[in-house]
N, C-alpha and C. Protein backbone atom coordinates (compact mmCIF):
# COMPACT_ATOMS: atom_id res chain seq x y z
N UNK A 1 -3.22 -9.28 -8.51
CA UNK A 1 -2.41 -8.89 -7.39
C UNK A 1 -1.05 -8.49 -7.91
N UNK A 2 -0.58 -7.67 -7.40
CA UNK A 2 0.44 -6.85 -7.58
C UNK A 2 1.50 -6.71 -6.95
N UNK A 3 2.61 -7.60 -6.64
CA UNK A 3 3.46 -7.37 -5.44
C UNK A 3 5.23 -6.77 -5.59
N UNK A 4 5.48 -5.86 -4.88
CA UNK A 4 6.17 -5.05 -4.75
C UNK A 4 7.45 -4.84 -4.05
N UNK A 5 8.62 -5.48 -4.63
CA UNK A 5 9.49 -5.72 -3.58
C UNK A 5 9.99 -4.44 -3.04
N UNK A 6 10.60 -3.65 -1.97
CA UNK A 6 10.71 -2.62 -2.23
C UNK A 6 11.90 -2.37 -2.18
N UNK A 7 13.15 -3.09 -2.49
CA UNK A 7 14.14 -3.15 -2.93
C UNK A 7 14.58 -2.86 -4.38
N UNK A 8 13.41 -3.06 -5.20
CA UNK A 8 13.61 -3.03 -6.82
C UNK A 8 12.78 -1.39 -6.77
N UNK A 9 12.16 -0.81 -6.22
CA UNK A 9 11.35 0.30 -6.28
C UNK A 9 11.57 1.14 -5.44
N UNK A 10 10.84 2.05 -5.73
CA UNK A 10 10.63 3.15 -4.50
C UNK A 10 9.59 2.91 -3.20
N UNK A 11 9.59 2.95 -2.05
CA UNK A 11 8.85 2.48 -1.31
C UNK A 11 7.96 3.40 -0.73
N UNK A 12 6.83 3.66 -1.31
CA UNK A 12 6.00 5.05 -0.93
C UNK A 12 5.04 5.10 0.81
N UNK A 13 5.23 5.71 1.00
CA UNK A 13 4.37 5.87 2.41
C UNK A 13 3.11 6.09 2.36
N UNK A 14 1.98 5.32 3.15
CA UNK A 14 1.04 5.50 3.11
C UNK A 14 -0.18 6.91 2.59
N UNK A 15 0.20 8.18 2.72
CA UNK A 15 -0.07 9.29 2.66
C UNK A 15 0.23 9.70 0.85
N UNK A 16 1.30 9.17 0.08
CA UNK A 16 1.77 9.38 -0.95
C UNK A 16 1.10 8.45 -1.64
N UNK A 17 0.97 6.80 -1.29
CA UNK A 17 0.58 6.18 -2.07
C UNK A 17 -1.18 6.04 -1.99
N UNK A 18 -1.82 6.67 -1.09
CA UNK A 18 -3.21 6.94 -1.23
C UNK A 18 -3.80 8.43 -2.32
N UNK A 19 -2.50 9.43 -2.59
CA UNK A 19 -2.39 10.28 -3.30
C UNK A 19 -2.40 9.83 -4.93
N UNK A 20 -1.62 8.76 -4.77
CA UNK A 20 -0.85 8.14 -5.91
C UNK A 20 -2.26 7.42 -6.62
N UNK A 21 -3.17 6.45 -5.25
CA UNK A 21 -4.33 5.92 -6.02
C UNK A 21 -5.21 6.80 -6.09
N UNK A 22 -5.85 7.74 -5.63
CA UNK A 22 -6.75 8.89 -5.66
C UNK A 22 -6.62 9.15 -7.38
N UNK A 23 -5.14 9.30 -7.14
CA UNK A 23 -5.36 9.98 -8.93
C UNK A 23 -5.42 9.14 -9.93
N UNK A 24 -4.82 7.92 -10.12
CA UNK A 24 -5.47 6.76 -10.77
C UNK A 24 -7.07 6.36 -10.35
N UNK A 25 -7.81 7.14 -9.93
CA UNK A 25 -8.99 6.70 -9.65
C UNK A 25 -9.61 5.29 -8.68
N UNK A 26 -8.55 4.96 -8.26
CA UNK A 26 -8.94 4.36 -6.79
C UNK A 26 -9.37 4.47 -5.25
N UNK A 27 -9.89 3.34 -4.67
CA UNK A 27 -10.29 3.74 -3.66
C UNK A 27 -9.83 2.87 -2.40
N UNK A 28 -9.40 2.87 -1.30
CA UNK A 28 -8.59 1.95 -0.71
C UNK A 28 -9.66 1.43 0.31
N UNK A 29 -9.84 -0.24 0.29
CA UNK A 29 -10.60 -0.74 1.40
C UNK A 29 -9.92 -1.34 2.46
N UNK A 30 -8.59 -1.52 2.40
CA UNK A 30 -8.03 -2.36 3.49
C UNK A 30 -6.22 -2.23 3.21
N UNK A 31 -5.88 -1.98 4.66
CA UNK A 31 -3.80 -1.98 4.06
C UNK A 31 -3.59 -2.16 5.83
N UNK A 32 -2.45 -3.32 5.33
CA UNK A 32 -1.73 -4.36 6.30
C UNK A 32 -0.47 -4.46 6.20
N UNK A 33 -0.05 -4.31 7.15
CA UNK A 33 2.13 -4.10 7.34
C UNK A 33 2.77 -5.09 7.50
N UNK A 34 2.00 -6.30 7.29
CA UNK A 34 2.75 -7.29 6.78
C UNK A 34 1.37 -8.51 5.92
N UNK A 35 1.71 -10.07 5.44
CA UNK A 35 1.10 -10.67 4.73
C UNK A 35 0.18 -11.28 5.80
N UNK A 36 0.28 -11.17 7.13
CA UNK A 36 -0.54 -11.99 8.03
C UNK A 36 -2.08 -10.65 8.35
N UNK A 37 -2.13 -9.85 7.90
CA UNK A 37 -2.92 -8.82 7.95
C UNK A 37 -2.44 -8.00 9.17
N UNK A 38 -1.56 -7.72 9.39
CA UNK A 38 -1.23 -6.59 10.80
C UNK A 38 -0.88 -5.44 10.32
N UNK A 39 -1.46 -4.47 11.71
CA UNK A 39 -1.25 -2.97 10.92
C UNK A 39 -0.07 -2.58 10.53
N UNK A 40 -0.49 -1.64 10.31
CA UNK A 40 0.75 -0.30 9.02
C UNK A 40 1.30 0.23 10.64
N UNK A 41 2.96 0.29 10.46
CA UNK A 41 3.45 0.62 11.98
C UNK A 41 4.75 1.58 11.16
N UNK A 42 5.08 2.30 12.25
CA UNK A 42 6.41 2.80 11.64
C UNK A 42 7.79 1.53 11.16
N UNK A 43 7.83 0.28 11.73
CA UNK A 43 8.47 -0.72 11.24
C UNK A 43 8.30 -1.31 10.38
N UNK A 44 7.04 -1.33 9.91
CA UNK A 44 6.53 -2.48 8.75
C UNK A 44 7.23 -2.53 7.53
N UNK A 45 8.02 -3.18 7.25
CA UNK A 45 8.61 -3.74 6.28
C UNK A 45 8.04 -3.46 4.53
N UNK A 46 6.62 -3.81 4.55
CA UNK A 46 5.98 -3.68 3.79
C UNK A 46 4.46 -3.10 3.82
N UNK A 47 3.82 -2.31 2.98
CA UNK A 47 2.60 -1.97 2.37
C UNK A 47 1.66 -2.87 2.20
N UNK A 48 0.89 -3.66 2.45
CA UNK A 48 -0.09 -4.14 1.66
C UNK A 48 -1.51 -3.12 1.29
N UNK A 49 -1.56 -3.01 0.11
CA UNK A 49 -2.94 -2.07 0.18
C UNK A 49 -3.89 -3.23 -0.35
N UNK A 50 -5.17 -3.19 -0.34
CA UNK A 50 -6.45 -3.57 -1.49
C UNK A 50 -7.14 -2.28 -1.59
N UNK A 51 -6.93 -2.11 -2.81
CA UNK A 51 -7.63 -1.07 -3.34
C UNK A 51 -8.61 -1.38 -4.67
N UNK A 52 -9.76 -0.72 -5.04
CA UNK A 52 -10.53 -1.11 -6.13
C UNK A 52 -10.65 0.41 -6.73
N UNK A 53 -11.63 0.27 -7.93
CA UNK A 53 -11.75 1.27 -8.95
C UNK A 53 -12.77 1.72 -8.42
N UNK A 54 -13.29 3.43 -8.78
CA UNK A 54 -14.27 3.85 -7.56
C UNK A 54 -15.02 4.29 -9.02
């Protein structure tokens, strides 16, 4: 697991960072806008993706 503050980084938007795993050869099964599993909203603070190797 991989976690991402997005204060130390760039904070990519859903659309960029499914671009981003596409080309690393991933595949995304599940992404939640915060740690309690709730969706991706225009507020969400944070990304969670799970993604695996395809």
């Amino acid at each position: 697991m991989l976690r991402v503050d997005r204060t130390s980084l760039r904070f990519l938007d859903v659309a960029t960072l499914d671009a981003f795993l596409v080309g690393a050869g991933f595949e995304t099964e599940a992404r939640y806008g915060d740690w309690h599993r709730g969706p991706v909203t225009d507020t969400s603070r944070e990304i969670i993706t799970i993604a695996r190797r395809k």
